[in-house]
C-alpha atoms as a PDB file:
ATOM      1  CA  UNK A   1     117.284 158.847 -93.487  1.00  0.00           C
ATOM      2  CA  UNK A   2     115.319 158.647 -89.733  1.00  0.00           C
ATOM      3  CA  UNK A   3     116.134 160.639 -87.260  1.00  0.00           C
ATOM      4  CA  UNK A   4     117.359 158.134 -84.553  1.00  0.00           C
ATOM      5  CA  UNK A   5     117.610 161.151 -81.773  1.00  0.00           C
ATOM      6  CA  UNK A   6     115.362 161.172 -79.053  1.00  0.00           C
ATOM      7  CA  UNK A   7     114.111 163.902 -77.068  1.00  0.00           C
ATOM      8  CA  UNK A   8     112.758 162.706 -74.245  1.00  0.00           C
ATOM      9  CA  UNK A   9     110.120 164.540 -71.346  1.00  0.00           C
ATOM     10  CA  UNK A  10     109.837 163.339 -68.071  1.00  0.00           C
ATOM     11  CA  UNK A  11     106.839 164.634 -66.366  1.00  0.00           C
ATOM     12  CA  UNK A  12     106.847 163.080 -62.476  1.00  0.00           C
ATOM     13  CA  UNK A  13     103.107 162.254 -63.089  1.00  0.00           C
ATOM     14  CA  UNK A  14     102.009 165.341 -60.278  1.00  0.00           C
ATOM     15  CA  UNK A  15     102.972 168.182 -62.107  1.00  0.00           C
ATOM     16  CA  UNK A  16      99.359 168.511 -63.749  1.00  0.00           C
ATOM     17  CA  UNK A  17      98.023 168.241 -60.395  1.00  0.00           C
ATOM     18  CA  UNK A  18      99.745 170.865 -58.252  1.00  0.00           C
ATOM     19  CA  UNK A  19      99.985 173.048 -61.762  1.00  0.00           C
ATOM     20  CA  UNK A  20      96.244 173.714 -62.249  1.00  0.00           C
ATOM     21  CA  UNK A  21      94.068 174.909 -59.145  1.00  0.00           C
ATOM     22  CA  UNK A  22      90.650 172.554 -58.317  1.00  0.00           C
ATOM     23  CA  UNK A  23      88.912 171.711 -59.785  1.00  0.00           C
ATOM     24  CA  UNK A  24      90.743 169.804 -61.520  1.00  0.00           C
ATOM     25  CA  UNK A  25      89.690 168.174 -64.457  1.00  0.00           C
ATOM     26  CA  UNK A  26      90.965 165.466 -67.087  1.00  0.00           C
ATOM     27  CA  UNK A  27      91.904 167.820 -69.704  1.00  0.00           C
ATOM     28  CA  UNK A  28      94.078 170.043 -67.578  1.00  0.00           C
ATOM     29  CA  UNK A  29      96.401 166.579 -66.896  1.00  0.00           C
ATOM     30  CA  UNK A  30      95.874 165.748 -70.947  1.00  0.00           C
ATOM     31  CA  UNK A  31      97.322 169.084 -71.732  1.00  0.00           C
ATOM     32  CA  UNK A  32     100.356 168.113 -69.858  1.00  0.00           C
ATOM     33  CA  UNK A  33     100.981 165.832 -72.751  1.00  0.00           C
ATOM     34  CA  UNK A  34      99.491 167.590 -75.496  1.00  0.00           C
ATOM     35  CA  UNK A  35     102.017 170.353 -74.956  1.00  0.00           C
ATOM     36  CA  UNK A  36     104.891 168.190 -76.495  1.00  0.00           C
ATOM     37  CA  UNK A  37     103.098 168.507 -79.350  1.00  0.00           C
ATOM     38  CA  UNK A  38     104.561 172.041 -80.258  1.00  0.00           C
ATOM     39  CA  UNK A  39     108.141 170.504 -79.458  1.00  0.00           C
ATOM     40  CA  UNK A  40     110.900 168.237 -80.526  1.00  0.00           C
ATOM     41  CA  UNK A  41     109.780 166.115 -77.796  1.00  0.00           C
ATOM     42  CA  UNK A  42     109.206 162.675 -79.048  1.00  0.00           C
ATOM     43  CA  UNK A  43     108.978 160.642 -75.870  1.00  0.00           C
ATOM     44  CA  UNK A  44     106.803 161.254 -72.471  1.00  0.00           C
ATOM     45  CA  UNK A  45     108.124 159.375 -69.496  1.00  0.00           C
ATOM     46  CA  UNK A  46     105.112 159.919 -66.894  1.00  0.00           C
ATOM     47  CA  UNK A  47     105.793 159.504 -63.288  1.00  0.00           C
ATOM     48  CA  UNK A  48     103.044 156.707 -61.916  1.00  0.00           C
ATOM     49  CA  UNK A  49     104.924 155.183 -58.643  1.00  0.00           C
ATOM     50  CA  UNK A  50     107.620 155.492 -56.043  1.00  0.00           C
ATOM     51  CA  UNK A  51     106.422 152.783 -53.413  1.00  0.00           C
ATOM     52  CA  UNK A  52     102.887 153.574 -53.832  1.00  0.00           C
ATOM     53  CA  UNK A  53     101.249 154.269 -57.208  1.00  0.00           C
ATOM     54  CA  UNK A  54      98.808 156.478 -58.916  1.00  0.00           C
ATOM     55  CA  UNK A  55      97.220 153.960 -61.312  1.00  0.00           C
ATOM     56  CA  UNK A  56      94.573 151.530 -60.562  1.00  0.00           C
ATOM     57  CA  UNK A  57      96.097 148.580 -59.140  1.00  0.00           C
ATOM     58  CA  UNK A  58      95.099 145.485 -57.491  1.00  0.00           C
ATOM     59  CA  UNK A  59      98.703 144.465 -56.512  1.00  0.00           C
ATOM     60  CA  UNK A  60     100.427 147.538 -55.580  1.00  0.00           C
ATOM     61  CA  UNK A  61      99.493 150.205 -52.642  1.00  0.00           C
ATOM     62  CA  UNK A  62      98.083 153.198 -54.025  1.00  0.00           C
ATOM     63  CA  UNK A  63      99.044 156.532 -52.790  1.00  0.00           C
ATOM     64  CA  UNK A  64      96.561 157.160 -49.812  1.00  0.00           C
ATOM     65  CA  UNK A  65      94.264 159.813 -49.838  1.00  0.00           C
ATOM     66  CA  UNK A  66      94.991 162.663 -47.673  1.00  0.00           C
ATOM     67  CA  UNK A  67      91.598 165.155 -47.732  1.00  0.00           C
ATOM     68  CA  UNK A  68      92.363 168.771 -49.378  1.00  0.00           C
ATOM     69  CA  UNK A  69      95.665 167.638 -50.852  1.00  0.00           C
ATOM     70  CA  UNK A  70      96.677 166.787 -54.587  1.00  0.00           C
ATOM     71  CA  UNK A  71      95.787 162.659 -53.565  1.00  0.00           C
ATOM     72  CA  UNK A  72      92.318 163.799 -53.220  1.00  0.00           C
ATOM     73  CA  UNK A  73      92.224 164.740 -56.243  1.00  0.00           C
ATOM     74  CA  UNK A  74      93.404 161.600 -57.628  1.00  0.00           C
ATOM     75  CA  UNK A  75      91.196 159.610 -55.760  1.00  0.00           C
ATOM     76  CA  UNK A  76      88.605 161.300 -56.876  1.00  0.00           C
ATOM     77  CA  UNK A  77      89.337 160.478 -60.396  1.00  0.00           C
ATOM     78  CA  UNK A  78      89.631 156.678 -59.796  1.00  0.00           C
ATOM     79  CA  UNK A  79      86.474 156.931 -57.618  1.00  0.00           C
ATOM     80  CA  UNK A  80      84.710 157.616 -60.798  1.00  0.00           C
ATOM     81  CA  UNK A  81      86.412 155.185 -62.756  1.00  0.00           C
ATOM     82  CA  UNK A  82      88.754 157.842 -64.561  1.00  0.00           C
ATOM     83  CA  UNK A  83      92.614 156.392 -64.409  1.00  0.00           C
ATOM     84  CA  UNK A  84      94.194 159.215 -65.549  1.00  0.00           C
ATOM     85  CA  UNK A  85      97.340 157.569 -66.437  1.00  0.00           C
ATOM     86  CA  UNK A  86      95.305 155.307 -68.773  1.00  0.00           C
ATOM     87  CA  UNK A  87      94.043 158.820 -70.498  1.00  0.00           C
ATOM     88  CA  UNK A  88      97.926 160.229 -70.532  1.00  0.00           C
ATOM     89  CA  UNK A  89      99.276 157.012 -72.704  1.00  0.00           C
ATOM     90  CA  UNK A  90      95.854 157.395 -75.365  1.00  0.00           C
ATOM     91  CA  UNK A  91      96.912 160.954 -75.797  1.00  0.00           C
ATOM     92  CA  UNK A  92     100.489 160.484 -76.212  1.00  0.00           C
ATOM     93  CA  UNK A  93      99.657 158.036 -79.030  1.00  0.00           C
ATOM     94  CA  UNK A  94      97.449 160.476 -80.353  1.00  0.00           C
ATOM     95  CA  UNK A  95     100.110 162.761 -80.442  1.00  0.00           C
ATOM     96  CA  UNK A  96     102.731 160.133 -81.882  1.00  0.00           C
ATOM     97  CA  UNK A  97     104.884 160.285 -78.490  1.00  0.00           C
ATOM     98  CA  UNK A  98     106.631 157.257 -77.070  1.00  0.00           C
ATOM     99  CA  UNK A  99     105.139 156.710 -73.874  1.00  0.00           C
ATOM    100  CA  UNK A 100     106.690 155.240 -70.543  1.00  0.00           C
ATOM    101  CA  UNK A 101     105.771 154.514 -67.375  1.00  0.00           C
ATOM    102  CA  UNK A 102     108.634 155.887 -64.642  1.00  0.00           C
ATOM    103  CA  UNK A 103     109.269 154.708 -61.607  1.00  0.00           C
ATOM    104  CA  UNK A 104     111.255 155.930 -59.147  1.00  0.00           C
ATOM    105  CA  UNK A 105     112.866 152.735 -57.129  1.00  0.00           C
ATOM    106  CA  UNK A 106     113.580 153.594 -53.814  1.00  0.00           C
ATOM    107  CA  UNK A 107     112.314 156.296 -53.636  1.00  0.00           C
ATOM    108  CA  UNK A 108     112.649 157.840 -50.094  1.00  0.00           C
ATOM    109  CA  UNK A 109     110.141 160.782 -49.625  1.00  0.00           C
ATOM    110  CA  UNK A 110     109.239 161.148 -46.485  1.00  0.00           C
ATOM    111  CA  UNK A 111     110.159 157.544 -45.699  1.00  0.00           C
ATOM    112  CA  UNK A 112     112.129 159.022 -42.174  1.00  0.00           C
ATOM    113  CA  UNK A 113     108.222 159.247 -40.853  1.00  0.00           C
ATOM    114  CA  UNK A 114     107.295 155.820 -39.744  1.00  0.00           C
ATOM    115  CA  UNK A 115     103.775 156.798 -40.045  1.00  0.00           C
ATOM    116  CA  UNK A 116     104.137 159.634 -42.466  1.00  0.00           C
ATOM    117  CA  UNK A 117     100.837 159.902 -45.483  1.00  0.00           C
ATOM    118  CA  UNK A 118     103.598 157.995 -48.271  1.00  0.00           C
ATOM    119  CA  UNK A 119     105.110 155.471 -46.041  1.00  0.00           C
ATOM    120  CA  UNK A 120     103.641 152.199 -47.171  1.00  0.00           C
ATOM    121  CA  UNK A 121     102.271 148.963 -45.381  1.00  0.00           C
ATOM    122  CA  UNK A 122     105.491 147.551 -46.179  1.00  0.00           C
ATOM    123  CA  UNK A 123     108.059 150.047 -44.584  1.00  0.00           C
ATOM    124  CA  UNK A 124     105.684 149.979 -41.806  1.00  0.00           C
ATOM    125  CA  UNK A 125     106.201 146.407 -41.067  1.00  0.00           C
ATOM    126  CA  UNK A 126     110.185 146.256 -42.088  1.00  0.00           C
ATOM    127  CA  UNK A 127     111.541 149.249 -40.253  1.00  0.00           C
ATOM    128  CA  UNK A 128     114.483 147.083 -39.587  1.00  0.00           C
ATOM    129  CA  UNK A 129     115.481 147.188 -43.590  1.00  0.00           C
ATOM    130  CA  UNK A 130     116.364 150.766 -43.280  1.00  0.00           C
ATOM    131  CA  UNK A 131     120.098 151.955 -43.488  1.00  0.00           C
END
């Protein structure tokens, strides 16, 4: 008979970064994942947006780069062509995990600063949708 329960991770998608001091390198984020592999963990949920994202993307705003902070680190990555996020689901199918993007709707960090480092273009313009 399967086993139907799920135990499920949810890594916010920084944790590798502010975990491991620079330089930071692709296998310190892939051993984020390949830790489940000593649990009963059998699904990752990895953090990749709130209103801006840290994936590749043509469509959405990605998280700007602010110099000596975690988002430099990031950008350095996709500077090079390395979307790490891409790397996270191959080795969670490697490692027979479920994988899922999470996003956090609404999410409201630091959203109180008009012109704070994660407000985006669009909370810029549309002040006037805030409770």
């Amino acid at each position: 008979m399967k086993n139907n329960h799920r135990f499920i991770y949810n890594n916010d998608g920084w944790e590798p970064y502010i975990r491991y001091n620079a330089p930071l390198e692709l296998k310190h984020i892939l051993e984020s994942v390949n830790e489940m592999r000593r649990t009963q963990v059998d699904t990752l949920c990895w953090g990749v947006a709130d209103e801006v994202v840290i994936y590749p993307s043509n469509k959405a705003e990605i998280i700007p780069n602010i110099p000596d902070n975690i988002m430099a680190v990031l950008h350095d990555f996709l500077a090079r062509g390395i979307d790490p996020f891409g790397h996270v689901v191959k080795e969670a199918r490697q490692a027979s995990l479920a994988i899922f993007a999470s996003v956090r709707m609404n999410d409201c960090h630091h959203k109180s600063e008009p012109d704070g480092p994660l407000t985006t273009k669009f909370w810029k313009e549309h002040q006037h949708y805030r409770l």
